[in-house]
C-alpha atoms as a PDB file:
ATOM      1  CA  UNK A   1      10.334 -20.210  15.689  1.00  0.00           C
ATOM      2  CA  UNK A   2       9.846 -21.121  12.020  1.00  0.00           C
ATOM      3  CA  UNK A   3       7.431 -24.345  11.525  1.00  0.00           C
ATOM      4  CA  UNK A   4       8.533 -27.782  10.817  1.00  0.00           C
ATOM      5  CA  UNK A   5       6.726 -27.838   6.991  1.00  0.00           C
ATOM      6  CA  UNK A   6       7.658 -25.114   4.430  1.00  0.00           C
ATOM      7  CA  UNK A   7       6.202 -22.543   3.532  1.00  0.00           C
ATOM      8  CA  UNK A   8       2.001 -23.122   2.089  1.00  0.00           C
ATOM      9  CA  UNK A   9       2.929 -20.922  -1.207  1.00  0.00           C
ATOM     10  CA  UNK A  10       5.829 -20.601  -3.115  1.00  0.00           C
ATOM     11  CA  UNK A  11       8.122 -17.555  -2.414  1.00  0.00           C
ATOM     12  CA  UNK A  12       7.041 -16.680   1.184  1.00  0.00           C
ATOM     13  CA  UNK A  13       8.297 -16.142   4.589  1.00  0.00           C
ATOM     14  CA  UNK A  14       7.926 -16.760   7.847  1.00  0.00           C
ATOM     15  CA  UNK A  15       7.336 -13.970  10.084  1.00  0.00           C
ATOM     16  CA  UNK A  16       7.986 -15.882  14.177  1.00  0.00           C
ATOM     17  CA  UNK A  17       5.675 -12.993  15.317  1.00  0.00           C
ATOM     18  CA  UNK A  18       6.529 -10.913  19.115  1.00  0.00           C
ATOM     19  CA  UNK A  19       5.784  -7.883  20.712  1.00  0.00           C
ATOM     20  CA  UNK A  20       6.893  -4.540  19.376  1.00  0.00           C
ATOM     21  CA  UNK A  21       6.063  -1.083  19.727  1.00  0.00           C
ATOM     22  CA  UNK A  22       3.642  -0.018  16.916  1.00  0.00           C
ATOM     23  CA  UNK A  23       3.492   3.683  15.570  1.00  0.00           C
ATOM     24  CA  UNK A  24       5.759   6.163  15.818  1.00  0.00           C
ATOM     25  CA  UNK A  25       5.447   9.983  17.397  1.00  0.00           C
ATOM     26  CA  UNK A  26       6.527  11.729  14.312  1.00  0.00           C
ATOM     27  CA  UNK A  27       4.931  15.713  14.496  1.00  0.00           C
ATOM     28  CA  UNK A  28       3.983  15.925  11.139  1.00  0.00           C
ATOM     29  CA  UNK A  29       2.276  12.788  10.741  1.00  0.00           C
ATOM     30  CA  UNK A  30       0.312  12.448  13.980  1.00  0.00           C
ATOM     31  CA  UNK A  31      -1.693   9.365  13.355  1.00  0.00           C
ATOM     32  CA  UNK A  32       0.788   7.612  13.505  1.00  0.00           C
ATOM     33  CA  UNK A  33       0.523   7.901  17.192  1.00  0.00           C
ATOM     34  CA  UNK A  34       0.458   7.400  20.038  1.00  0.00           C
ATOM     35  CA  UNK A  35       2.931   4.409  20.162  1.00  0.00           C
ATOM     36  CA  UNK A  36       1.327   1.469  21.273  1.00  0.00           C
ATOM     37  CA  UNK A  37       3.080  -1.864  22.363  1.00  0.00           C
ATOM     38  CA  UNK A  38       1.379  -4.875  20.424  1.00  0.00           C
ATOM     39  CA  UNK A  39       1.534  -8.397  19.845  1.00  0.00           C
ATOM     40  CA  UNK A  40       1.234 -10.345  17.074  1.00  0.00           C
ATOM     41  CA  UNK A  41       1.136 -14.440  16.015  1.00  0.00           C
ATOM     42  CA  UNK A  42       3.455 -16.177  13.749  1.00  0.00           C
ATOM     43  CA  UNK A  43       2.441 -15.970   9.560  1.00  0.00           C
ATOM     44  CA  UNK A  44       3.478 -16.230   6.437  1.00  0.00           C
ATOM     45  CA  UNK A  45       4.157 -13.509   3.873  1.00  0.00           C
ATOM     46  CA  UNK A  46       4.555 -13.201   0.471  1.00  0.00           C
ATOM     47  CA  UNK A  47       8.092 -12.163  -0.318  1.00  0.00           C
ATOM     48  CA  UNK A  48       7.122  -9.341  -2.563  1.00  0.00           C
ATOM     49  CA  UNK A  49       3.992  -7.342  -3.587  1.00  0.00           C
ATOM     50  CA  UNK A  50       1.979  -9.103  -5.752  1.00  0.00           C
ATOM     51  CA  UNK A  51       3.138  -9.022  -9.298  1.00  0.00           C
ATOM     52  CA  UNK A  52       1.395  -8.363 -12.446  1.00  0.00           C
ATOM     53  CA  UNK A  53       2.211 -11.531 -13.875  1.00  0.00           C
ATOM     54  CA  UNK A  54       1.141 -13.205 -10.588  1.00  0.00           C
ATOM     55  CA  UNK A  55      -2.197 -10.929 -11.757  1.00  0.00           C
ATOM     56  CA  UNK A  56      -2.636 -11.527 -14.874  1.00  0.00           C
ATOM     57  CA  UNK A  57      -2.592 -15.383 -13.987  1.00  0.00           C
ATOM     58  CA  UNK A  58      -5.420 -14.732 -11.483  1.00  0.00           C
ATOM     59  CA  UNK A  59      -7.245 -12.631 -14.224  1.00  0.00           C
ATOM     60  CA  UNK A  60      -6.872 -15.298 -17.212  1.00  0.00           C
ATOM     61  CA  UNK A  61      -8.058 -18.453 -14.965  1.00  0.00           C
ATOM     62  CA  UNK A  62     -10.958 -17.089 -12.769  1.00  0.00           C
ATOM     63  CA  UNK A  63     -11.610 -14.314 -15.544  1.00  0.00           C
ATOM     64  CA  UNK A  64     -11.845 -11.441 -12.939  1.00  0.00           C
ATOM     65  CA  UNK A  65     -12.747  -7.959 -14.146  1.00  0.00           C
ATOM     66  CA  UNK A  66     -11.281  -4.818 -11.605  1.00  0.00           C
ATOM     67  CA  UNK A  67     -13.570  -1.679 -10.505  1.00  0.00           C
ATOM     68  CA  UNK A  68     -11.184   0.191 -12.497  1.00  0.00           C
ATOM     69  CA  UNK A  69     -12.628  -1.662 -15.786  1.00  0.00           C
ATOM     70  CA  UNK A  70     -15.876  -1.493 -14.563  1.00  0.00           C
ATOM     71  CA  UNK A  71     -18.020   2.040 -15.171  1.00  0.00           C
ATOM     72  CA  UNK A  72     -19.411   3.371 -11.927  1.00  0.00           C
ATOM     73  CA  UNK A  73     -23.038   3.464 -10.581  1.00  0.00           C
ATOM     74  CA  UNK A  74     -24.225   7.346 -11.100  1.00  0.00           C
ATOM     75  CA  UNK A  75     -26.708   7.062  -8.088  1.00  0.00           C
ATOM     76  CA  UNK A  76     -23.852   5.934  -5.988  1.00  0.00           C
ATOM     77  CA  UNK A  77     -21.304   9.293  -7.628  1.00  0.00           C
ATOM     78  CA  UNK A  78     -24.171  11.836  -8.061  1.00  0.00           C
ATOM     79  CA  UNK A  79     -21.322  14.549  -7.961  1.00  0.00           C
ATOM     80  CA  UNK A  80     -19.399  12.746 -10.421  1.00  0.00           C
ATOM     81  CA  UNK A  81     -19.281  13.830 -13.674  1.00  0.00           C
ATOM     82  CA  UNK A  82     -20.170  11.792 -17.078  1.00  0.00           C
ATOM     83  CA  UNK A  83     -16.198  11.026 -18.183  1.00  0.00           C
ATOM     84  CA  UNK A  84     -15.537  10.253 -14.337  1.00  0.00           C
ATOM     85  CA  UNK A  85     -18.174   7.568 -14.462  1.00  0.00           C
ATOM     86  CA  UNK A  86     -16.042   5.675 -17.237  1.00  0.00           C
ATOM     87  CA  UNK A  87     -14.043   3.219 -16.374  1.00  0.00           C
ATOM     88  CA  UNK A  88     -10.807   4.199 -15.423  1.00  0.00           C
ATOM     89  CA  UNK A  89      -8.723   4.838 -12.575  1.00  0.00           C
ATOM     90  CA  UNK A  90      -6.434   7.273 -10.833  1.00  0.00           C
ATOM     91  CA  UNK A  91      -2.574   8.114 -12.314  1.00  0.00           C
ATOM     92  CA  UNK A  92       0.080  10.276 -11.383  1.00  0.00           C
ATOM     93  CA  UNK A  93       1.032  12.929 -13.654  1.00  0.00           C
ATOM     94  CA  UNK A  94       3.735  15.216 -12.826  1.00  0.00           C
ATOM     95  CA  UNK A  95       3.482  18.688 -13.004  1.00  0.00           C
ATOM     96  CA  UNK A  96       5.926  21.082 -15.191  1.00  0.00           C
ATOM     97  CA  UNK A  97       6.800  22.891 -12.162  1.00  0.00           C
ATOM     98  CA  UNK A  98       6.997  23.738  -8.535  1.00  0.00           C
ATOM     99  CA  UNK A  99       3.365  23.692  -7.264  1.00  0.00           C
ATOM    100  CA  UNK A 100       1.054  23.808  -4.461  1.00  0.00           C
ATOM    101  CA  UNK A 101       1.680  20.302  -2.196  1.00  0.00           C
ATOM    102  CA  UNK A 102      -1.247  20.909  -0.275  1.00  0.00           C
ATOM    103  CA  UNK A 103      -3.763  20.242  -3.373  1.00  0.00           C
ATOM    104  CA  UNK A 104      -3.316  16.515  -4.553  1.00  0.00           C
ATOM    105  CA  UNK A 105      -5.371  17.237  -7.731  1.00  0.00           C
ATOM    106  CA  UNK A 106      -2.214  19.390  -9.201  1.00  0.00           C
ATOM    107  CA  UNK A 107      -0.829  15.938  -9.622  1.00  0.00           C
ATOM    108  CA  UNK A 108      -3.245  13.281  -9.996  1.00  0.00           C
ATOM    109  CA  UNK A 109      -5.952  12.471 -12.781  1.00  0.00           C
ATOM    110  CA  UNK A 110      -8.468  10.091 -13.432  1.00  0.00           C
ATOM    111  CA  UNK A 111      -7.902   8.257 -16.992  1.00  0.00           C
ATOM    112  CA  UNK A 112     -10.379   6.933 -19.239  1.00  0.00           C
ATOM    113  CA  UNK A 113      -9.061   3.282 -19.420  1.00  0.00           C
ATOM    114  CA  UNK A 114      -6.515   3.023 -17.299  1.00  0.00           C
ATOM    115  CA  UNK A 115      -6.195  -0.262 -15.587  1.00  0.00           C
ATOM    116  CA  UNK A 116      -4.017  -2.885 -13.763  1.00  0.00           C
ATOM    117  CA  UNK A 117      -3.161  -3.797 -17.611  1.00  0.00           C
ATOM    118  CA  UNK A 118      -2.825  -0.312 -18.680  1.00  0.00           C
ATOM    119  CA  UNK A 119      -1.041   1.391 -15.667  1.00  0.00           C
ATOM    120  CA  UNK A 120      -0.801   4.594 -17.180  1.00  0.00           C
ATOM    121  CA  UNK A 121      -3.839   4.391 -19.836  1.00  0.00           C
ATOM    122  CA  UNK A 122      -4.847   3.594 -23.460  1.00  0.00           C
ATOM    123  CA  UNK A 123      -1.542   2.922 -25.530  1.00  0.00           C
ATOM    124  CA  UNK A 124       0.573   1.720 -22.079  1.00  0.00           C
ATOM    125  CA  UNK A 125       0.265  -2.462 -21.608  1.00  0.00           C
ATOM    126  CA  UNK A 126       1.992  -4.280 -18.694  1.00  0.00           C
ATOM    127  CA  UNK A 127       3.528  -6.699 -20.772  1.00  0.00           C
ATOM    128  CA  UNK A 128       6.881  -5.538 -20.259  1.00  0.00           C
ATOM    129  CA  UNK A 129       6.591  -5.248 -16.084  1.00  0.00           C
ATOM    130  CA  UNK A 130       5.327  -8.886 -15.254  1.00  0.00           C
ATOM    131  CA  UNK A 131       8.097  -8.591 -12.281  1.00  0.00           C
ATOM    132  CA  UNK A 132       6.825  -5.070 -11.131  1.00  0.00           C
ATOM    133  CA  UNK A 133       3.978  -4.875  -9.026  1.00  0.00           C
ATOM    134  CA  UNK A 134       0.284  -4.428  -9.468  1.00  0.00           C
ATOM    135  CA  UNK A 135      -1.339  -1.235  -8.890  1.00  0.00           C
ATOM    136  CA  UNK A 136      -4.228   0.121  -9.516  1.00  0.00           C
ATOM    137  CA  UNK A 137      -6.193  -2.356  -7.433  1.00  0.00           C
ATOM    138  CA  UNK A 138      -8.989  -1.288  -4.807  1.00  0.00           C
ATOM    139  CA  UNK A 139      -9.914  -3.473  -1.588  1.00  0.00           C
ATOM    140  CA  UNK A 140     -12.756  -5.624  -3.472  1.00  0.00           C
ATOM    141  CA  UNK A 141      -9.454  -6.571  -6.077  1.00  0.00           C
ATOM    142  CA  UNK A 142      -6.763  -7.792  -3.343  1.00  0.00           C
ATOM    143  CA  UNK A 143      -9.450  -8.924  -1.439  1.00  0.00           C
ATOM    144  CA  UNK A 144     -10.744 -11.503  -4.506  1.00  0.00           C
ATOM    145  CA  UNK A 145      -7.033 -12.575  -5.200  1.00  0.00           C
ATOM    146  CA  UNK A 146      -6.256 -13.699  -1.897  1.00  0.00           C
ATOM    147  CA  UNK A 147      -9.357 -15.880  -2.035  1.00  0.00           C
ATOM    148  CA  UNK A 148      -8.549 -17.507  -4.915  1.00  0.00           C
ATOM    149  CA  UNK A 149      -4.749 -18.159  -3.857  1.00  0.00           C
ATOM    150  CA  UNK A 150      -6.028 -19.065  -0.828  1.00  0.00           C
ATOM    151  CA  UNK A 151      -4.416 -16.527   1.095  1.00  0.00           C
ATOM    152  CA  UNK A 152      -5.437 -13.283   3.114  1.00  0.00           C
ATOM    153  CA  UNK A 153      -4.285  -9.555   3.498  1.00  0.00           C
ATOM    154  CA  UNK A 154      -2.798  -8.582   6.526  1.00  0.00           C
ATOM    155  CA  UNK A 155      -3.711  -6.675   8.955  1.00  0.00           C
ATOM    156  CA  UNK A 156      -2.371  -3.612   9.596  1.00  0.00           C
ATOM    157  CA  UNK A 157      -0.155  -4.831  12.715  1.00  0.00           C
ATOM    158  CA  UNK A 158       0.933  -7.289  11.273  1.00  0.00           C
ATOM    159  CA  UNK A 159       2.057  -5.894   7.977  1.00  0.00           C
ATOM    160  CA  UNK A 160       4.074  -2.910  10.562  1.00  0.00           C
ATOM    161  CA  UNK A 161       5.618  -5.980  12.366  1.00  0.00           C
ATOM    162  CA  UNK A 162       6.800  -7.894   9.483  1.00  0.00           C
ATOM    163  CA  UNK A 163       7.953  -4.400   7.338  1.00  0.00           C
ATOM    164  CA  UNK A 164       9.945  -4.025  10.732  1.00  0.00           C
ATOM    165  CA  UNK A 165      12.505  -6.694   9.926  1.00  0.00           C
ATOM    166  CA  UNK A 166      13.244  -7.257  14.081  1.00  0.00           C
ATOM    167  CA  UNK A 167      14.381  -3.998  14.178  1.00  0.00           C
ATOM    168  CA  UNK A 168      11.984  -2.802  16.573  1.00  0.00           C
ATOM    169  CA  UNK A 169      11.586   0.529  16.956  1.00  0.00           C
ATOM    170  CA  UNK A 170      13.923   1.468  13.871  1.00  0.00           C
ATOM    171  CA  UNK A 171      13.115   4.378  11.604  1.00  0.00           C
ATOM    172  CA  UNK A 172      13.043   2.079   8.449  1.00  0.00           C
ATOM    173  CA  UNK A 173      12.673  -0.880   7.679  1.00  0.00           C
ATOM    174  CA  UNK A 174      16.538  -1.363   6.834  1.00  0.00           C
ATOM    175  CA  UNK A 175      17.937   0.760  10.182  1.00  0.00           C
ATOM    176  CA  UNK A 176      18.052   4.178  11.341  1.00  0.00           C
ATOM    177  CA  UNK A 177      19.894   6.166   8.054  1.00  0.00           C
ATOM    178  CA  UNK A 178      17.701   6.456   5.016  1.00  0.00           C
ATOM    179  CA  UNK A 179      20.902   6.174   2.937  1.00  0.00           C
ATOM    180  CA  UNK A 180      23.379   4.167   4.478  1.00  0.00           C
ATOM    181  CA  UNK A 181      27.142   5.103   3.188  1.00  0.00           C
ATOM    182  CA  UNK A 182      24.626   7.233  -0.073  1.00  0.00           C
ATOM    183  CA  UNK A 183      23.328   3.754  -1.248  1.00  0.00           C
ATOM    184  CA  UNK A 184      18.835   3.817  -2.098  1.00  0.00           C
ATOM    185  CA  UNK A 185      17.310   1.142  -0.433  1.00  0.00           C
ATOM    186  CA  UNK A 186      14.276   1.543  -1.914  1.00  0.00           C
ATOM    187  CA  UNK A 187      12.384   2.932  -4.736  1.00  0.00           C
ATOM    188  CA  UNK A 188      11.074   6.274  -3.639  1.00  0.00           C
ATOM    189  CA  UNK A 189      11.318   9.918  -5.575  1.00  0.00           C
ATOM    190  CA  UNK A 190      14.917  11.500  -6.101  1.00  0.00           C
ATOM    191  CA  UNK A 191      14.367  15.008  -6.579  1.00  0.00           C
ATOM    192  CA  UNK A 192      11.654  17.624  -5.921  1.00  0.00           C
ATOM    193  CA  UNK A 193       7.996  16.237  -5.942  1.00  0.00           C
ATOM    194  CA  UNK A 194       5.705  16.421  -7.993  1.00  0.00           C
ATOM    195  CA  UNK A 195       8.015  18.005 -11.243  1.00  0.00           C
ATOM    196  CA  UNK A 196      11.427  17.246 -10.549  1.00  0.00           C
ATOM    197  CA  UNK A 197      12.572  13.777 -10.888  1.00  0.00           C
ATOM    198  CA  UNK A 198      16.302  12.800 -11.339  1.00  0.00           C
ATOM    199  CA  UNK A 199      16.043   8.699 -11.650  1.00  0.00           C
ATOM    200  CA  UNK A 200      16.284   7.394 -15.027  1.00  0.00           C
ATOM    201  CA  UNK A 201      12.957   7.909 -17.288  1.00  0.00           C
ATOM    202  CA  UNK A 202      12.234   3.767 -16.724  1.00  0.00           C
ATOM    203  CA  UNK A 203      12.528   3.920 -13.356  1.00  0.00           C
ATOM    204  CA  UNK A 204      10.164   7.035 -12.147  1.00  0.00           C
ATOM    205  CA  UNK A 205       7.494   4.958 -11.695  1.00  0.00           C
ATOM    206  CA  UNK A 206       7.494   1.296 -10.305  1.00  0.00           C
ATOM    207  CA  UNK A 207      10.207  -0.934 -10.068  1.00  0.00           C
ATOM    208  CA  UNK A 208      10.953  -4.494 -10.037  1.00  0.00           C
ATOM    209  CA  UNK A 209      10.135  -6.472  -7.258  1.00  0.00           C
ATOM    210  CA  UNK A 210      13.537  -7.301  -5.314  1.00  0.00           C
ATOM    211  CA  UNK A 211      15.170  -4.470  -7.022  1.00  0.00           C
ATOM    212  CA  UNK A 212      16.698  -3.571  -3.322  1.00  0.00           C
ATOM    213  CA  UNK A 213      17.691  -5.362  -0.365  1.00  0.00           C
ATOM    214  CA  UNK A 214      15.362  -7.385   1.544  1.00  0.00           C
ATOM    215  CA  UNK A 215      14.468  -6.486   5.395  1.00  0.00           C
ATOM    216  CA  UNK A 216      15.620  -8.574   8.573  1.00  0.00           C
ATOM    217  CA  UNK A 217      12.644 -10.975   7.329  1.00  0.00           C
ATOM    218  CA  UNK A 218      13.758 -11.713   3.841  1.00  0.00           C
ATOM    219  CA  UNK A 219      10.858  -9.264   2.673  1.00  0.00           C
ATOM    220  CA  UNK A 220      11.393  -7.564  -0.080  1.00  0.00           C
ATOM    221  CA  UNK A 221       9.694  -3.494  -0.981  1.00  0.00           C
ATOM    222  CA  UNK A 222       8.008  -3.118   2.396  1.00  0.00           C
ATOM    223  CA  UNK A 223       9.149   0.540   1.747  1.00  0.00           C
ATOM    224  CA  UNK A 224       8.422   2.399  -1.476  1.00  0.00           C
ATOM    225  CA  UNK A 225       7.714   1.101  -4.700  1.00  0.00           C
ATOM    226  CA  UNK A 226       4.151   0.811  -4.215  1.00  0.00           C
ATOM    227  CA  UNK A 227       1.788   1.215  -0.832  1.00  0.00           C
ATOM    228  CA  UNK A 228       0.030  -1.618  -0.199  1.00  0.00           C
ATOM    229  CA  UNK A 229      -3.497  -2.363   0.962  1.00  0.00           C
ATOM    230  CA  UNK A 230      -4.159  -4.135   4.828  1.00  0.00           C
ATOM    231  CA  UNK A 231      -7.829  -5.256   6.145  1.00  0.00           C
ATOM    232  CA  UNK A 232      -7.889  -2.799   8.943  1.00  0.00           C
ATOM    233  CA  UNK A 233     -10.290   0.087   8.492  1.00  0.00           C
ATOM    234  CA  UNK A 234      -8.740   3.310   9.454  1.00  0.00           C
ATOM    235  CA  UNK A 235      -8.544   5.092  12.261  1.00  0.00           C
ATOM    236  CA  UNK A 236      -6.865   8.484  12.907  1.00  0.00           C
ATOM    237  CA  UNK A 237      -4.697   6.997  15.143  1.00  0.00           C
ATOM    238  CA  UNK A 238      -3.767   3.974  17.326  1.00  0.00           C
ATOM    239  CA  UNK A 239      -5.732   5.060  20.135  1.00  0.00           C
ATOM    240  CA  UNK A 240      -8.900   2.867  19.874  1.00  0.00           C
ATOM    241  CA  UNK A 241      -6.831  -0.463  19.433  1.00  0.00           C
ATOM    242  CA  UNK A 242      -5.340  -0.121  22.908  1.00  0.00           C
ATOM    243  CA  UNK A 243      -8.793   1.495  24.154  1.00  0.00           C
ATOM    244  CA  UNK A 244     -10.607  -1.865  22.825  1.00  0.00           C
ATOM    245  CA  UNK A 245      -7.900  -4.008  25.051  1.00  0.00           C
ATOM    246  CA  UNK A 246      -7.410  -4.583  28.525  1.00  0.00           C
ATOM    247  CA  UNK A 247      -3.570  -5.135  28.182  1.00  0.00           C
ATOM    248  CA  UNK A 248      -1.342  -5.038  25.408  1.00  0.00           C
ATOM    249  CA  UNK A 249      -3.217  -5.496  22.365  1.00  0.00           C
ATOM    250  CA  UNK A 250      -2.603  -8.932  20.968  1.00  0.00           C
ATOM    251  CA  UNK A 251      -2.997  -9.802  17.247  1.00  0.00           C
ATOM    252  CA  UNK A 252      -4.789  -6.208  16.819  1.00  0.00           C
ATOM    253  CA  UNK A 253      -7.611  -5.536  14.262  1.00  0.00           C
ATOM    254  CA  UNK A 254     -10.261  -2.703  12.997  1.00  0.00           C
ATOM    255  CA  UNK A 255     -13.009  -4.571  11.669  1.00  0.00           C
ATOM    256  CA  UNK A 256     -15.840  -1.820  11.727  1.00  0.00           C
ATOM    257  CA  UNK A 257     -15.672   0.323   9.180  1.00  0.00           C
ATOM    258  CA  UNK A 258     -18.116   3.016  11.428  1.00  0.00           C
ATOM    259  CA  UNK A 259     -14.987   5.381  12.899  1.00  0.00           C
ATOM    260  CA  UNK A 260     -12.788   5.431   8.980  1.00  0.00           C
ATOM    261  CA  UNK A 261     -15.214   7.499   7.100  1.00  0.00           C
ATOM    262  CA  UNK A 262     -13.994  11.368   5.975  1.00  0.00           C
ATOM    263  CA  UNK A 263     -16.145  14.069   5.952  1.00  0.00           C
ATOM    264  CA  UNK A 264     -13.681  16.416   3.933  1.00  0.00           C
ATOM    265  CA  UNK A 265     -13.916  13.470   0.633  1.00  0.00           C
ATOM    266  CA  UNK A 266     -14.281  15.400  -2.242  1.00  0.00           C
ATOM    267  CA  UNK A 267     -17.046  14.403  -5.096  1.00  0.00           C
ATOM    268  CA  UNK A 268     -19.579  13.018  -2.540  1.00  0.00           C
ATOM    269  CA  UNK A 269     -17.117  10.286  -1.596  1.00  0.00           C
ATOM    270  CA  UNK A 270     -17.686  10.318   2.198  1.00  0.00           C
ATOM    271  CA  UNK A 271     -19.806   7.576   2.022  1.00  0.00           C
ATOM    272  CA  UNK A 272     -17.299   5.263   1.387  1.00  0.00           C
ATOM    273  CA  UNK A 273     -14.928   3.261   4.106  1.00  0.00           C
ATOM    274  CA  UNK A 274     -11.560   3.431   4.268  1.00  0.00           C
ATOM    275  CA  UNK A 275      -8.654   1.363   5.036  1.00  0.00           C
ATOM    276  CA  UNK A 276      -5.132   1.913   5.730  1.00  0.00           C
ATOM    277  CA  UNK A 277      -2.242   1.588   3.516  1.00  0.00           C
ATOM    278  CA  UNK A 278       0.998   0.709   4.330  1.00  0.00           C
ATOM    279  CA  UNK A 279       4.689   1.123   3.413  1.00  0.00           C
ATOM    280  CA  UNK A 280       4.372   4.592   1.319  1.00  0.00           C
ATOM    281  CA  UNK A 281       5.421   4.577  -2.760  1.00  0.00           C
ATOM    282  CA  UNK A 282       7.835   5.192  -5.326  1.00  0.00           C
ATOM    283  CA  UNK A 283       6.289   9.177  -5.363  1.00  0.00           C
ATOM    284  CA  UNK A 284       7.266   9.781  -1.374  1.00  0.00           C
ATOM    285  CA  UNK A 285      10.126  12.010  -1.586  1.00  0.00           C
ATOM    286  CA  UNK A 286      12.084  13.921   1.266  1.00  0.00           C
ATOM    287  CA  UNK A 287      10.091  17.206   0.697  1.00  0.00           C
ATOM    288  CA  UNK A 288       7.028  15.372   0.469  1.00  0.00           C
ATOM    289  CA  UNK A 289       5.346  12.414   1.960  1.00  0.00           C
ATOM    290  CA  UNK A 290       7.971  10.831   3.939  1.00  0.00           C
ATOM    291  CA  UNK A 291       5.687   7.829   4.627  1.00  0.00           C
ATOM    292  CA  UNK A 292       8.621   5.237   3.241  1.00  0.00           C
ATOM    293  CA  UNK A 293       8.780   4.039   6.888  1.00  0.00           C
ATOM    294  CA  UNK A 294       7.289   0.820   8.831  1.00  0.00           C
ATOM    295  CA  UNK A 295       5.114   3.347  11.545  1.00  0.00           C
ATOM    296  CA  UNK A 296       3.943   5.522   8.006  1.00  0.00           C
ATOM    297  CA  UNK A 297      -0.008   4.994   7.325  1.00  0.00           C
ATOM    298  CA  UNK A 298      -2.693   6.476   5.058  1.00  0.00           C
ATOM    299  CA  UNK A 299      -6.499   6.055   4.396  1.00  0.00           C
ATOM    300  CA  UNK A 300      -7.408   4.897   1.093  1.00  0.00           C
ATOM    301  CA  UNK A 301     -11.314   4.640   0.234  1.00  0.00           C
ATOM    302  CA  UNK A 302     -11.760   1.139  -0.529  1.00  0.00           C
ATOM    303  CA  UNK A 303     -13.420   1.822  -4.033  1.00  0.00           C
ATOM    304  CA  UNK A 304     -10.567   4.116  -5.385  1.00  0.00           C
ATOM    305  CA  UNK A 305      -7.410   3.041  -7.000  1.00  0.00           C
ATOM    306  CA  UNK A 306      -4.946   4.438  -7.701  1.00  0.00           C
ATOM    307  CA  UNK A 307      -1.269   3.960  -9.960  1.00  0.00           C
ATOM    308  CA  UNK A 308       0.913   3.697  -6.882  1.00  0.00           C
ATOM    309  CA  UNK A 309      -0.678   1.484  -4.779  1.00  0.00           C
ATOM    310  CA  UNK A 310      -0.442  -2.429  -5.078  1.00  0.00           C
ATOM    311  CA  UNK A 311      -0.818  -5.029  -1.890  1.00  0.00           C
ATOM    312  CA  UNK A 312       0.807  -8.411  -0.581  1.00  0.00           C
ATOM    313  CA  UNK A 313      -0.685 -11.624   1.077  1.00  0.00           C
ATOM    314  CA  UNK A 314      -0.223 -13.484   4.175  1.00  0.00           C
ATOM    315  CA  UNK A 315      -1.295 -17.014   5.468  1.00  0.00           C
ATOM    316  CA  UNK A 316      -1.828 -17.361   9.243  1.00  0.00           C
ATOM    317  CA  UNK A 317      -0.868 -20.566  10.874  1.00  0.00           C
END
């Protein structure tokens, strides 16, 4: 049932909250299991990820600085080296060629300057993509924006229930076919990842926000475009919320960030919590990454960003 007054924000939705069945039992991405049956409370969400422009307001009134434009501590990174200390962040470079999928590296590399303002370094400003959304944001980022818009990030059910549109159970967030009657429904790779990309040169990376249709909930890029940050630490899977519960999980949350560090982080980064992401990006493609679904999750250190990932808010009632 939507509430009596409007919505608190401008240009979000209301999401009447239920039960559903969380997670999926996909074999090649097994923490997405086991399938759990959860409930969650009514909110509000923002329509789309947050924008840059939506950003750059943020930035210019409460004159926020990002970890990306911040140099890193070297007794926190003793592994790291001196140009990985700069400030920087993480962007996706393809590769000329077929390559190994299994080592990330082939495809990623930290830049020198890049930034939520210069998405793909030095020499590339976002003053042309006000309406795409903002990557290159880490947890302490999202987490200081929804403050100041007095909002908060979701949690990890709840971003899975509203992706889901009411379609509970469904494969994506749009149905069952990922391209119903050959039309894209949302901006993911076309092609062979990481070297072969057919879309237009403007549109291999992000996208506008509302460039496809919106879900069952009037949400638009809950798949593709950009993942997007939730406040639940990770977990490998779903077990521990249901072990935590003594029925169906209601309004479900990880709060301890003990049980989401990695041991396998390269460049000493296992000290650092992680969170999951949601809702895959504009690089999952069918031979890799197929994480453009609603069950689809990932860990993502909460100091790292990266050029594909962005977030949205919510406002509980």
């Amino acid at each position: 049932m939507t509430p009596s007054s409007g919505p608190p924000h401008k240009k979000m939705r209301w999401i009447p909250g239920g039960t559903f069945r969380m997670g999926s039992e996909v074999r090649e991405y097994p923490e997405e299991g086991p399938i759990n049956v959860a409930s969650v409370d009514g909110f509000w969400m923002d329509e789309t990820p947050v924008t840059v422009g939506e950003f750059r307001r943020f930035v210019k009134a409460s004159g926020y600085t990002t970890m990306a434009e911040r140099p890193l501590d070297p007794a926190e990174y003793p592994r790291f080296s001196p140009q990985q200390l700069l400030a920087g962040s993480i962007v996706f470079t393809p590769t000329p060629g077929p390559t190994d999928l299994t080592t990330w590296t082939n495809w990623w590399r930290f830049i020198a300057g890049a930034s939520w303002a210069c998405p793909e370094g030095p020499g590339v400003d976002t003053y042309g993509r006000d309406s795409h959304p903002v990557v290159h944001v880490c947890w302490e980022d999202v987490a200081a924006y929804a403050v100041w818009v007095g909002k908060e990030i979701p949690t990890e059910a709840e971003w899975e229930f509203a992706a889901r549109g009411g379609l509970d159970g469904a494969l994506y967030t749009w149905g069952e076919e990922f391209m119903p009657d050959g039309k894209p429904m949302a901006n993911t790779w076309i092609g062979e990842f990481p070297w072969q990309n057919l879309k237009p040169p403007k549109q291999r990376r992000t996208t506008r926000v509302r460039s496809f249709p919106a879900n069952g909930y009037g949400l638009y890029d809950m798949a593709g475009n950009v993942w997007e940050w939730t406040s639940d630490f990770y977990r490998t899977d779903h077990g521990e919320v249901a072990a935590h519960a003594c029925c169906m999980p209601v309004n479900p949350r990880i709060d301890d960030p003990s049980g989401s560090y990695s041991e396998q982080e390269e460049q000493g980064g296992a000290h650092i919590p992680r969170r999951v992401i949601k809702g895959g990006s504009h690089l999952c493609a069918e031979n890799y990454c197929q994480r453009y679904r609603p069950a689809a999750r990932q860990a993502q250190q909460v100091e790292s960003s990266m050029s594909h990932i962005g977030f949205r808010c919510i406002v509980r009632a």
